[in-house]
Protein backbone atom coordinates (compact mmCIF):
# COMPACT_ATOMS: atom_id res chain seq x y z
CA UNK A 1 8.33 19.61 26.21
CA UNK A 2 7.44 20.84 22.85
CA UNK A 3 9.84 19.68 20.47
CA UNK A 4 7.73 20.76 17.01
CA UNK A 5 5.77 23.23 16.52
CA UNK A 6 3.23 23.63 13.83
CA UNK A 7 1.67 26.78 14.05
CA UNK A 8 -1.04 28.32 11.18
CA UNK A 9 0.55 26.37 8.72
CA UNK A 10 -0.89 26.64 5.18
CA UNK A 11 -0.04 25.14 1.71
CA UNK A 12 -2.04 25.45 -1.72
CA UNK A 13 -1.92 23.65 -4.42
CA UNK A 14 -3.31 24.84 -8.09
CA UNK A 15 -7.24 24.38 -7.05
CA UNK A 16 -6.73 22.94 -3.86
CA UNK A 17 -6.06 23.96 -0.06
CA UNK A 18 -4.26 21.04 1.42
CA UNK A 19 -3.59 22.66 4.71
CA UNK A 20 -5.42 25.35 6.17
CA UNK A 21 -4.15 27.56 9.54
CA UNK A 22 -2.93 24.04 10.94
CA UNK A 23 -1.73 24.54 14.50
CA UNK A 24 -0.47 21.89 17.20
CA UNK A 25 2.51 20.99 19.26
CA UNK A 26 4.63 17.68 18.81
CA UNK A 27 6.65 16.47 22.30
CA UNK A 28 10.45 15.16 22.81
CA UNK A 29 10.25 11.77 22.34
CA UNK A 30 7.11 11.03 22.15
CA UNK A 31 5.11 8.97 19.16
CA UNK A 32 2.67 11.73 17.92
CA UNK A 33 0.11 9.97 14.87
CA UNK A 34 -1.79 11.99 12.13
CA UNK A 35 -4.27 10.49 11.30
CA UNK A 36 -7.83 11.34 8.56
CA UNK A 37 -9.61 10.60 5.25
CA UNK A 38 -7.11 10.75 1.91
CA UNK A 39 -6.94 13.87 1.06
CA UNK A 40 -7.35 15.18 4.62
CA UNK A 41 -3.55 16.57 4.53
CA UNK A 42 -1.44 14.18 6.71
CA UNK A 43 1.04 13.22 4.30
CA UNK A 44 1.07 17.14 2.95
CA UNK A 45 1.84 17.98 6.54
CA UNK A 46 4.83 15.23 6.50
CA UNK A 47 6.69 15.89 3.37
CA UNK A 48 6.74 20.28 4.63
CA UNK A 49 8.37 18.99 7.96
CA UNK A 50 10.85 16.96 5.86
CA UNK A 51 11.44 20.06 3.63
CA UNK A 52 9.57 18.27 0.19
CA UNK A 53 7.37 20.92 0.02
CA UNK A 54 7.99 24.44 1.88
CA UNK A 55 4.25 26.01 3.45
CA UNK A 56 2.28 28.85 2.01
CA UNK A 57 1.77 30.38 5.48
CA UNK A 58 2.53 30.09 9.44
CA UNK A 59 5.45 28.80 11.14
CA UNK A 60 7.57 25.61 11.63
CA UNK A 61 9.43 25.24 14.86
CA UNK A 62 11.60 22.77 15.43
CA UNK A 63 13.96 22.45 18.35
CA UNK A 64 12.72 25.81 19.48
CA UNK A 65 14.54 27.15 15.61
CA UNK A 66 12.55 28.80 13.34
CA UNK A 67 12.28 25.84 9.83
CA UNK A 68 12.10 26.92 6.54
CA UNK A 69 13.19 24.12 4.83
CA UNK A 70 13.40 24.74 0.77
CA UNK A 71 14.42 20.71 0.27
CA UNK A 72 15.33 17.18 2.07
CA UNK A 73 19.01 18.12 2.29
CA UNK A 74 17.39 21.55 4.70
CA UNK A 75 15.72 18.92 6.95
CA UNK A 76 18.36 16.09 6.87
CA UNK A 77 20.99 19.35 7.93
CA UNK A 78 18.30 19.62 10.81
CA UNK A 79 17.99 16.14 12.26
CA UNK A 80 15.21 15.16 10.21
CA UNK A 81 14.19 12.55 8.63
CA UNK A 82 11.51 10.59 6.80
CA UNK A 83 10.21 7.43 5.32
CA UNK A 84 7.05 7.47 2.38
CA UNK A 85 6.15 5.62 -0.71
CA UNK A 86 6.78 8.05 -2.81
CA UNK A 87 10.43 8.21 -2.41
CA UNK A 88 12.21 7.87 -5.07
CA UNK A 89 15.37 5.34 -6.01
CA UNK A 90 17.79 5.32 -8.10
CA UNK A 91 16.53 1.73 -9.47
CA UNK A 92 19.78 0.90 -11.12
CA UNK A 93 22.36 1.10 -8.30
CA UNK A 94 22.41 -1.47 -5.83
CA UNK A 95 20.78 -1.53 -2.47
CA UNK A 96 23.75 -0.77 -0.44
CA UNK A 97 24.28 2.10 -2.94
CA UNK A 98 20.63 3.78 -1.96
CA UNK A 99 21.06 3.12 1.36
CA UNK A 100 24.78 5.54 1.98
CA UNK A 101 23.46 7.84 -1.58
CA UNK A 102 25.43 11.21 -0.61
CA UNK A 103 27.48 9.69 1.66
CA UNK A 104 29.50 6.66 -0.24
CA UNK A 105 32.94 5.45 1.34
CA UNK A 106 35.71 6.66 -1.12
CA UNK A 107 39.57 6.81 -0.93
CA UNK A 108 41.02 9.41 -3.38
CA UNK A 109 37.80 9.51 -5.35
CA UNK A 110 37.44 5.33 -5.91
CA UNK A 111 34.63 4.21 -3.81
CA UNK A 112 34.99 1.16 -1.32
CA UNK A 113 33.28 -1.16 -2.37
CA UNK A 114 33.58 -3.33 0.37
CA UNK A 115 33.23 -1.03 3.12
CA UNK A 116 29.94 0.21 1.96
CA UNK A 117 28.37 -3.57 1.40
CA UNK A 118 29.58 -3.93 5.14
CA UNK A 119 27.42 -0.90 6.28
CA UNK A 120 24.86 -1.65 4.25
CA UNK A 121 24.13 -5.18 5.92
CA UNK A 122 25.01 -3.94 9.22
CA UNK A 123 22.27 -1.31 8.65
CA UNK A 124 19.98 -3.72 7.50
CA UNK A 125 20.58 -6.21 10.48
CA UNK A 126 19.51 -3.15 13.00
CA UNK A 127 16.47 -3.59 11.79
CA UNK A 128 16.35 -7.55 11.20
CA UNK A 129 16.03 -7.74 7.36
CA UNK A 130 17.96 -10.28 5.15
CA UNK A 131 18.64 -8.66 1.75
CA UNK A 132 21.43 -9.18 -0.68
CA UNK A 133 22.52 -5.07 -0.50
CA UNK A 134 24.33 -5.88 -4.15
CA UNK A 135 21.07 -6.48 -5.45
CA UNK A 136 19.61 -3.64 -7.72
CA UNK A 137 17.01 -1.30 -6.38
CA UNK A 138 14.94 -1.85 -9.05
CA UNK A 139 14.66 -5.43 -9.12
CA UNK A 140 13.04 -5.43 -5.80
CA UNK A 141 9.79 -5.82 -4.73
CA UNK A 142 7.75 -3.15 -3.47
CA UNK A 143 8.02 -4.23 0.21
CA UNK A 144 11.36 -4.91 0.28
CA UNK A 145 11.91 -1.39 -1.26
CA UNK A 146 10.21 -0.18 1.48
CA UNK A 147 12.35 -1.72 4.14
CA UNK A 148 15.14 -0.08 2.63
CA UNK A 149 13.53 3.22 3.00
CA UNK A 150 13.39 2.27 6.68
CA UNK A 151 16.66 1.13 6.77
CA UNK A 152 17.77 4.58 5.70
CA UNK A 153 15.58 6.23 7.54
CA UNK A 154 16.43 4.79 11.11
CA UNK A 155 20.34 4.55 10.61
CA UNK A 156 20.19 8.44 9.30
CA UNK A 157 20.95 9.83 13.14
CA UNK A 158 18.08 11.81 12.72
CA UNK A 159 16.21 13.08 16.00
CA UNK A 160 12.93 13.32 14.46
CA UNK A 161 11.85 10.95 11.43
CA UNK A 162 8.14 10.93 9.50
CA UNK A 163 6.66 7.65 9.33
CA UNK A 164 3.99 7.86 6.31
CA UNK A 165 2.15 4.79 6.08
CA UNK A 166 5.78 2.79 6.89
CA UNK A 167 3.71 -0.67 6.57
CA UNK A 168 1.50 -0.62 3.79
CA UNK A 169 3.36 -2.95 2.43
CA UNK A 170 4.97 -4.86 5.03
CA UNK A 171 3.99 -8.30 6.10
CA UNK A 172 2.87 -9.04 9.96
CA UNK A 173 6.05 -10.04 10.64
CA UNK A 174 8.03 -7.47 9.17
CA UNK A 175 6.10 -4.71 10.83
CA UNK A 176 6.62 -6.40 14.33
CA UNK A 177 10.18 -5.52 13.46
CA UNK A 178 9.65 -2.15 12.27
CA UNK A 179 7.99 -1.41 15.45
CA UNK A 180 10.37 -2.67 17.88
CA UNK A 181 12.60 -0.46 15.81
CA UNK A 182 10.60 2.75 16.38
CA UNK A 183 9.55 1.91 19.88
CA UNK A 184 13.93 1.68 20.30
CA UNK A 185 14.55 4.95 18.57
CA UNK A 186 11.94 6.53 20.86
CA UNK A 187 13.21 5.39 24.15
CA UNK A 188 16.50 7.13 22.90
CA UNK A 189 14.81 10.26 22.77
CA UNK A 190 13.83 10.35 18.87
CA UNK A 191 10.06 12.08 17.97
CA UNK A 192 8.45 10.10 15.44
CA UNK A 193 5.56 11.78 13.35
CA UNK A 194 3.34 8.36 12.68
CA UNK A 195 0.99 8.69 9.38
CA UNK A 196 -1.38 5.83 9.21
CA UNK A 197 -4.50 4.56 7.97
CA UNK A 198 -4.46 2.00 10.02
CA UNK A 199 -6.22 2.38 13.80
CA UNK A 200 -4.63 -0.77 15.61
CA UNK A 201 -1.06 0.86 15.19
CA UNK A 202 -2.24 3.96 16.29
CA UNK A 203 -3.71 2.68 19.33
CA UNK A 204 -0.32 0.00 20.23
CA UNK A 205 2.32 2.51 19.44
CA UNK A 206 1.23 6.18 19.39
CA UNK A 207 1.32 8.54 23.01
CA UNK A 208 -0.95 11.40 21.01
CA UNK A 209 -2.99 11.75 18.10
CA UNK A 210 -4.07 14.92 15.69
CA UNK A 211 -6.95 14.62 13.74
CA UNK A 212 -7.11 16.23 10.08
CA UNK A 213 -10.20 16.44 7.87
CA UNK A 214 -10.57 18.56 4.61
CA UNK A 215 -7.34 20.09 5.32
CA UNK A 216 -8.24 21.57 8.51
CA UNK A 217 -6.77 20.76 12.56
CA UNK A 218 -10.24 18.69 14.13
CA UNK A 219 -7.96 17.85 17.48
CA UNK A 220 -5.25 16.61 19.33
CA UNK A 221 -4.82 14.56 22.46
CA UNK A 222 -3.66 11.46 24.43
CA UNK A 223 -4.32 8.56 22.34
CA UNK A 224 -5.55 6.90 26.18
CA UNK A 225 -8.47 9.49 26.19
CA UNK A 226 -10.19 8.71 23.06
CA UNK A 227 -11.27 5.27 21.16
CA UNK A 228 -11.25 3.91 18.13
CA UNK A 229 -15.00 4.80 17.38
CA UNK A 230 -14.32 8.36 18.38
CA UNK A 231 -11.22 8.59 16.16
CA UNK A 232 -12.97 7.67 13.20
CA UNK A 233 -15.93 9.28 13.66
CA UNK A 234 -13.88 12.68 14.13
CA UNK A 235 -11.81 11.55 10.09
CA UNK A 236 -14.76 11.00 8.57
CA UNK A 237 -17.75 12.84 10.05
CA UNK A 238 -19.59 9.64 10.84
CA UNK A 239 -19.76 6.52 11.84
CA UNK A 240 -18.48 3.35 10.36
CA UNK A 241 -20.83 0.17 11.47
CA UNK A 242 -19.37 -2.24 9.22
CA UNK A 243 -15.67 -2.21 8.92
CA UNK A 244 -15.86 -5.76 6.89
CA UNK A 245 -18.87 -6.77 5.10
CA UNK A 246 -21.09 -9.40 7.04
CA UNK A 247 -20.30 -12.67 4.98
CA UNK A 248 -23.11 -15.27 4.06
CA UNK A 249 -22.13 -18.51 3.37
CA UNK A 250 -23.44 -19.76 -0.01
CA UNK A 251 -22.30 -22.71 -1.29
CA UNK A 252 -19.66 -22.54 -3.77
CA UNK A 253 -20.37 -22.40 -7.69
CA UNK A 254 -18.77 -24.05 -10.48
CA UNK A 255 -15.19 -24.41 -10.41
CA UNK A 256 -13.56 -21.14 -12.48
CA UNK A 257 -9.64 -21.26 -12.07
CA UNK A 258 -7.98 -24.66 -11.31
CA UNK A 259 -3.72 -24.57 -11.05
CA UNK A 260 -1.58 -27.23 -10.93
CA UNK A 261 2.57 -27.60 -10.93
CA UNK A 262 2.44 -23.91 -11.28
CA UNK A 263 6.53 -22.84 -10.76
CA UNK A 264 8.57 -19.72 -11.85
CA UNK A 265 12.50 -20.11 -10.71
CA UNK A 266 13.08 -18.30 -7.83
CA UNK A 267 9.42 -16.91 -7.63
CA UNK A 268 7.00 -19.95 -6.63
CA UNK A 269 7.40 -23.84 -6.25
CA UNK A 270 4.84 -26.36 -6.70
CA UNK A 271 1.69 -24.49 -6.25
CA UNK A 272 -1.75 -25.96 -6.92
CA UNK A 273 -5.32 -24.93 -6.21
CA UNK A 274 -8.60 -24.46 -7.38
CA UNK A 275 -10.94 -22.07 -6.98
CA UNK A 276 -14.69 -21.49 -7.34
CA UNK A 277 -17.31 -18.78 -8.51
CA UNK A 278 -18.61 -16.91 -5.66
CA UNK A 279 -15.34 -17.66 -3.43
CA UNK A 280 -12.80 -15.27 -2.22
CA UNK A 281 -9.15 -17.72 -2.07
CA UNK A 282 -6.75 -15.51 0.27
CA UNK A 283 -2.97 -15.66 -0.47
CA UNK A 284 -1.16 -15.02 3.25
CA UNK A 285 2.60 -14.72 3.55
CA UNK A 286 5.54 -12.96 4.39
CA UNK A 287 7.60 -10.61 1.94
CA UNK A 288 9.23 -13.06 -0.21
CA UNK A 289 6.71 -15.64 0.14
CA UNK A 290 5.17 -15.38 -3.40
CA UNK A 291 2.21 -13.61 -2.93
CA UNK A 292 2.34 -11.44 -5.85
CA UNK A 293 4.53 -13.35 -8.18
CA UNK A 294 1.90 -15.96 -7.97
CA UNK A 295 -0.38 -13.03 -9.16
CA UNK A 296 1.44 -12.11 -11.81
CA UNK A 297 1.76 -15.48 -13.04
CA UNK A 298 -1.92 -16.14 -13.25
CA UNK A 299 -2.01 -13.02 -15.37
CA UNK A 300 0.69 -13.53 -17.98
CA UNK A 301 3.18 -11.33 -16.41
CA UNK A 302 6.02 -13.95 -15.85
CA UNK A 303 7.43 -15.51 -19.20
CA UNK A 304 9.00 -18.09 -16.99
CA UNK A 305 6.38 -19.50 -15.47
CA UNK A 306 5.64 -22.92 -15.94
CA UNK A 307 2.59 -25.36 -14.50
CA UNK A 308 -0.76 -26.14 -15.96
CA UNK A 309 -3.99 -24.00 -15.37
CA UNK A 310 -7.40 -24.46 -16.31
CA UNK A 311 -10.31 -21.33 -16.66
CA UNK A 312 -14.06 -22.53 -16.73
CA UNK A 313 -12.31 -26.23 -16.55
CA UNK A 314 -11.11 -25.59 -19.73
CA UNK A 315 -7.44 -26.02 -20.02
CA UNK A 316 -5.52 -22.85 -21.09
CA UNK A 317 -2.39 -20.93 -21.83
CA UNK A 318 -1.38 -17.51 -20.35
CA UNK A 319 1.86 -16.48 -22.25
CA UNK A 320 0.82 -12.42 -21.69
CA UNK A 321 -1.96 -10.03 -20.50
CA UNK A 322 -3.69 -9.78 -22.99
CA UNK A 323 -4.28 -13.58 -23.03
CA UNK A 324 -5.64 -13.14 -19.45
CA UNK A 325 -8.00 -10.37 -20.24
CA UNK A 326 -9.44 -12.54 -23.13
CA UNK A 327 -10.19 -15.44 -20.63
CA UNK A 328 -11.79 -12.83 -17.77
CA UNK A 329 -9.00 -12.33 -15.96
CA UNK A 330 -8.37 -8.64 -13.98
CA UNK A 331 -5.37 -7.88 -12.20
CA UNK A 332 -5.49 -5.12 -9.24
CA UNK A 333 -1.63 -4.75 -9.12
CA UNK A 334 0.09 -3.98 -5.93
CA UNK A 335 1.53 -0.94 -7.14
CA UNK A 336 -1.70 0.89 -8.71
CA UNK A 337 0.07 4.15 -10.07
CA UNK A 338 3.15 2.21 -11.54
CA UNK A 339 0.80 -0.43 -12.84
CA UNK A 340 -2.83 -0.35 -11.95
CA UNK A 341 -3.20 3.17 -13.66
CA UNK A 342 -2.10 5.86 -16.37
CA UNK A 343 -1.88 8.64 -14.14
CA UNK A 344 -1.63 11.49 -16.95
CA UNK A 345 -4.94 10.26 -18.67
CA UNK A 346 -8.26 11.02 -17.37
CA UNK A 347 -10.98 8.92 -15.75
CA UNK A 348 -12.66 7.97 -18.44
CA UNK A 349 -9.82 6.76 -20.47
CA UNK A 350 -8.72 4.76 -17.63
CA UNK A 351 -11.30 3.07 -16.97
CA UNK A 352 -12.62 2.02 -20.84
CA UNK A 353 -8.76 0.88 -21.72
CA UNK A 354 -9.58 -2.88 -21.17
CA UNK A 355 -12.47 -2.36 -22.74
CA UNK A 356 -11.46 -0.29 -26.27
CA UNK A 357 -12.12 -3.50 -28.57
CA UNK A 358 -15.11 -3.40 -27.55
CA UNK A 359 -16.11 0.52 -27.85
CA UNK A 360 -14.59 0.30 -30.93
CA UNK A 361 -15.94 0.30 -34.60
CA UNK A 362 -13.70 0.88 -38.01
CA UNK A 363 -11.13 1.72 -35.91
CA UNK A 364 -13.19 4.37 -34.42
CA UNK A 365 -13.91 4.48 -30.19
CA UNK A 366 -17.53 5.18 -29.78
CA UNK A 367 -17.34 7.95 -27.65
CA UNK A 368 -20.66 8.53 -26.39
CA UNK A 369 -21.00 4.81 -25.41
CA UNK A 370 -17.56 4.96 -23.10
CA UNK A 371 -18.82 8.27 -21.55
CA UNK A 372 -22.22 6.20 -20.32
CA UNK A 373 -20.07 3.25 -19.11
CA UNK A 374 -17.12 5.63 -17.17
CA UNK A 375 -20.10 7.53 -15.77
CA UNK A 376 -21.90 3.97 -14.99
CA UNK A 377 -18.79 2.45 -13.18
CA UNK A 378 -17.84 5.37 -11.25
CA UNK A 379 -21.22 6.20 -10.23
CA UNK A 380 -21.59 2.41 -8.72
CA UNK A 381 -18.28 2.25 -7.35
CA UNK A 382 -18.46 5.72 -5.93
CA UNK A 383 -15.45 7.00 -7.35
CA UNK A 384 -15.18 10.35 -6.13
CA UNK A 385 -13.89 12.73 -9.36
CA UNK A 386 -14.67 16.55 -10.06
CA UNK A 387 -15.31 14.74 -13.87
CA UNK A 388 -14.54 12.01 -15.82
CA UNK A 389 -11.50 13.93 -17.61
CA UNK A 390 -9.77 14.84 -14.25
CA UNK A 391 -6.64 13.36 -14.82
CA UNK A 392 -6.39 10.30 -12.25
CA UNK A 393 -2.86 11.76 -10.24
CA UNK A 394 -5.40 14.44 -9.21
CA UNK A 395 -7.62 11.25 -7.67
CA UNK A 396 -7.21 10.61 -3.62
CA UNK A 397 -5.31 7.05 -3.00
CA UNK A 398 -8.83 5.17 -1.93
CA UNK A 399 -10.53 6.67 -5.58
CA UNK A 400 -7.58 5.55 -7.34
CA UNK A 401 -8.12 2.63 -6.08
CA UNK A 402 -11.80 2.47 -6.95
CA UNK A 403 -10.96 3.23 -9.97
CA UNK A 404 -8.58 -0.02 -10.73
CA UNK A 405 -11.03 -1.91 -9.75
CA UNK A 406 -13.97 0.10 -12.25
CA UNK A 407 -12.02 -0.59 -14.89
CA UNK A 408 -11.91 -4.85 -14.63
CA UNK A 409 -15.77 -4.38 -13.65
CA UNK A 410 -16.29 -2.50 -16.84
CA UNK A 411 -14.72 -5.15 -19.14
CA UNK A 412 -16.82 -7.59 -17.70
CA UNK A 413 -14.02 -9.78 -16.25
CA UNK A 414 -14.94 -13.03 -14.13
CA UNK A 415 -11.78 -13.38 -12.37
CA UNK A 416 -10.04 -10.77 -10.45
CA UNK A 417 -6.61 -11.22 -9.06
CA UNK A 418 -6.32 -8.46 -6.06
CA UNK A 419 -2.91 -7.36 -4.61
CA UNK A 420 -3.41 -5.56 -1.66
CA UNK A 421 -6.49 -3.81 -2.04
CA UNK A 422 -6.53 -1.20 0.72
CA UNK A 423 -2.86 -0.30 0.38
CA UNK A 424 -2.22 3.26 1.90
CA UNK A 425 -5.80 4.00 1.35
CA UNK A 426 -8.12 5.69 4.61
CA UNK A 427 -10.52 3.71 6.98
CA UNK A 428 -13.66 5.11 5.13
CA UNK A 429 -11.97 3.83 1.72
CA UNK A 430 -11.21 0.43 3.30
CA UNK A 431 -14.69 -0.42 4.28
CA UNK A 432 -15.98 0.72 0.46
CA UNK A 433 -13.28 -1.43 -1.03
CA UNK A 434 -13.98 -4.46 1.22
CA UNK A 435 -17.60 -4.26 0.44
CA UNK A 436 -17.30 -4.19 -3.58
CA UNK A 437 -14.99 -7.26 -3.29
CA UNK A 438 -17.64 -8.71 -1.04
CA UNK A 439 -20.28 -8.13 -3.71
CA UNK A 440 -18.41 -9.31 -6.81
CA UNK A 441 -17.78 -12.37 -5.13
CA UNK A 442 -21.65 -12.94 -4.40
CA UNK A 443 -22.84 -11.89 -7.30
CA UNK A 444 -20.84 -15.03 -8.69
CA UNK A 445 -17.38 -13.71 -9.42
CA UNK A 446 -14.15 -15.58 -8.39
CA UNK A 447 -11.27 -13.70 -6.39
CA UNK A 448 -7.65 -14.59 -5.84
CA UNK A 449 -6.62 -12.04 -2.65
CA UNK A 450 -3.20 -11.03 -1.74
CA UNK A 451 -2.86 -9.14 1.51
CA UNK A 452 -0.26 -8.15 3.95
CA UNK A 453 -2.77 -7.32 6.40
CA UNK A 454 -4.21 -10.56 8.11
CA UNK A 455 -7.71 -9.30 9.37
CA UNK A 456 -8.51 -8.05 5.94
CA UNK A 457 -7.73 -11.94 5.07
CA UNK A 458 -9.06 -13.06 7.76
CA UNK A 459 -12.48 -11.58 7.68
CA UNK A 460 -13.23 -11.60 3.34
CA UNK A 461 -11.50 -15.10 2.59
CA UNK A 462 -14.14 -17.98 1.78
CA UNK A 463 -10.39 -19.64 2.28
CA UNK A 464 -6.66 -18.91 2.68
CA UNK A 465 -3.59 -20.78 1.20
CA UNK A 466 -0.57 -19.41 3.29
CA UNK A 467 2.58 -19.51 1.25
CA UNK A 468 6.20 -19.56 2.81
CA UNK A 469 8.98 -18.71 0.77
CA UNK A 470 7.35 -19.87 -2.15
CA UNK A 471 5.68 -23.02 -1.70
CA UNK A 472 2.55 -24.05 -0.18
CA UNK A 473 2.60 -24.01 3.53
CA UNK A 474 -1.01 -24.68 3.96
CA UNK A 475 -4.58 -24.57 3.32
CA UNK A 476 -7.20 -22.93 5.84
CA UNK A 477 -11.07 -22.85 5.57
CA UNK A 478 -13.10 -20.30 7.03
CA UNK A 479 -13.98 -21.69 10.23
CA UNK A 480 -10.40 -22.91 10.91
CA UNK A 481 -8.52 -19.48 10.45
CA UNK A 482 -7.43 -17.22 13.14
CA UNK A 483 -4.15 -15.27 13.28
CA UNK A 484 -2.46 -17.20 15.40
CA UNK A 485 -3.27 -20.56 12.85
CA UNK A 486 -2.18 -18.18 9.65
CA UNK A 487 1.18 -16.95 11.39
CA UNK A 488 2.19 -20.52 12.40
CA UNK A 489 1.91 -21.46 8.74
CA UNK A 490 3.60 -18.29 7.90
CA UNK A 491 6.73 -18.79 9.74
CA UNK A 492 7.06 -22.06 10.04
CA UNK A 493 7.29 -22.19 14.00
CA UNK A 494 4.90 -24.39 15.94
């Protein structure tokens, strides 16, 4: 039984057509993906079922009533609900705060403190996560924000929730959880909408898939009567041979980055490595584990970070950024639009900003020199741009991206520290992304990898350190990694 109905549904934005005449049918109950390129509309065609943004044209149907939902309060009023990256938090209240926001326990106007804490963690336990709900939005990081937005999401009562890309920033474990969750809420009856990049959740959890490309409906059917090969090739328009660059093993170049004692209270214990041109070192771990505080260490970004490290075996100091970029180093934050990216400036500007020192003469930027090298970098990277003045929030998740990474390749960097590189980016993006950090790394650079997503580890790691709850868990080469070896380390269980 149709329980959403999508029919010619069209929304514009200035000088683009997201969505254009987009008709299909979701079922009661059922786990229905979306799934195309960036840009191809899915997450358009989320945030107008959960009222964000209201359509240009056609009809919504939900619950066989008419939707025109103007906001999230229209959708929440009609058992809807929904769970993106975007969302935003009010970063200074506290966890449990967010999670009841409208909705706060009060007695004569004085909120109850201690009633809400008690929700909080017993909403937080439905979905196996360990949080301290007094602790400030803010101060979280971006995967444990995002397992608050779940949180909300599934103890909302809402009979149909959007899932846009829920674990793109979730560890292996923590998604396990997540879908128990969802495959729980769907045996009670709830539709999810699934949004994802990412084809192995699609084919585990999903009962039907629609296919987007260019804003346009391609198809929709039983996930059982197609295959992964088919699905892609009906995103993209082609076919994908390589999903992960065939590695050759070289042997390993001088040694670039050596660490040793390196500590940060409450961030990372103890951690030493070393690290050579041409390898790839993958950091695996679970939320928490020190992934990206490691990361930000290496790169200046933690004033209380203490240990020794050593660049080109020549022993150094990293008190700030700026430090870091002097020695080489590149950081490809988690978060590229809070961090990776100005999003108002253009793509030019972005990508010549580690580089300005060197464009520049009497104070002066040379402007026809960083035209050549933003047109250089984005032509080699394939950063897909209408010009090189587009301002970058107009740029598709995967160019963004692309675009972090131009920037560090433009200043000539040796070292580049990547935090989840294909976060909430599309299959086609993926393979470009894997490829260019495949080629810096044989054309002699050195890369420190952070990943939630273990075949992306797995299959561009030279080796992988697997951290567990900030300390070194254990070391894996190449030929000694699988999933199951990485996961053991992980978690701690034999």
């Amino acid at each position: 039984m149709s329980y959403i109905r999508f029919r010619g549904i069209s929304k514009r934005f200035p000088g683009v057509t997201a969505l254009h005449d987009v008709t299909f049918d979701v079922e009661q109950g059922t786990c229905h993906a979306v799934v195309g390129e960036n840009g191809a509309g899915k997450s358009t065609l989320g945030k107008i079922l959960a009222g964000i943004y209201p359509h240009d044209e056609g009809e919504l149907v939900v619950a066989d009533r008419p939707a025109r939902l103007s906001d999230p309060a229209d959708a929440l009023r009609m058992g809807i609900g929904i769970v993106h990256q975007e969302m935003v938090f009010c970063e200074n209240l506290s966890v449990a705060e967010n999670l009841f926001l409208g909705a706060l326990p009060d007695r004569s106007g004085f909120l109850l403190r201690n009633r809400l804490e008690k929700r909080a963690c017993e909403a937080l336990d439905r979905i196996g996560v360990q949080l301290d709900v007094r602790v400030l939005v803010g101060e979280l990081a971006v995967g444990q924000q995002q397992l608050v937005r779940i949180a909300a999401a599934v103890n909302s009562g809402a009979q149909v929730i959007v899932f846009d890309e829920p674990t793109s920033s979730l560890s292996h474990i923590e998604a396990e959880r997540l879908f128990e969750q969802m495959m729980g809420l769907k045996s009670r009856g709830v539709t999810l909408l699934y949004i994802s990049h990412r084809m192995e959740e699609v084919f585990r959890l999903c009962d039907r898939v629609t296919v987007l490309r260019d804003g346009l409906h391609i198809s929709t059917g039983l996930v059982s009567e197609t295959d992964e090969t088919e699905l892609i090739h009906r995103m993209i328009g082609r076919s994908l041979d390589d999903y992960f660059p065939t590695h050759l093993q070289t042997a390993p170049g001088r040694e670039m980055l050596r660490v040793e004692g390196l500590s940060s209270p409450g961030r990372c214990k103890d951690l030493s490595f070393r690290v050579n041109s041409g390898e790839v070192l993958g950091l695996a771990g679970l939320i928490g584990a020190g992934r990206t505080e490691t990361l930000q260490a290496l790169f200046g970004l933690d004033s209380a970070a203490a240990g020794r490290i050593w660049v080109e075996e020549k022993p150094v100091s990293i008190p700030h950024p700026g430090e870091a970029m002097r020695l080489g180093i590149g950081l490809v934050p988690e978060d590229r639009k809070r961090f990776g990216l100005v999003l108002s400036m253009g793509v030019r500007d972005n990508i010549s900003l580690p580089t300005l020192e060197r464009l520049a003469r009497w104070g002066f930027v040379n402007s026809d020199a960083e035209t050549r090298m933003a047109r250089d970098y984005t032509d080699r990277l394939q950063v897909r741009t209408p010009s090189l003045d587009t301002e970058t929030v107009h740029l598709s998740g995967g160019n963004q991206q692309k675009l972090v990474l131009a920037k560090w390749l433009a200043s000539h960097c040796r070292i580049l520290l990547i935090d989840e590189p294909t976060r909430g980016v599309d299959v086609g993006a993926k393979a470009e992304m894997h490829a260019l950090i495949d080629r810096f790394a044989r054309d002699g650079g050195t890369v420190v990898l952070a990943s939630s997503e273990l075949p992306e580890i797995l299959n561009l790691s030279t080796r992988i350190l697997v951290l567990r709850q900030g300390r070194i868990a254990g070391m894996l080469s190449r030929g000694d990694a699988d999933e199951a070896a990485v996961l053991r380390l992980m978690t701690g269980v034999s």
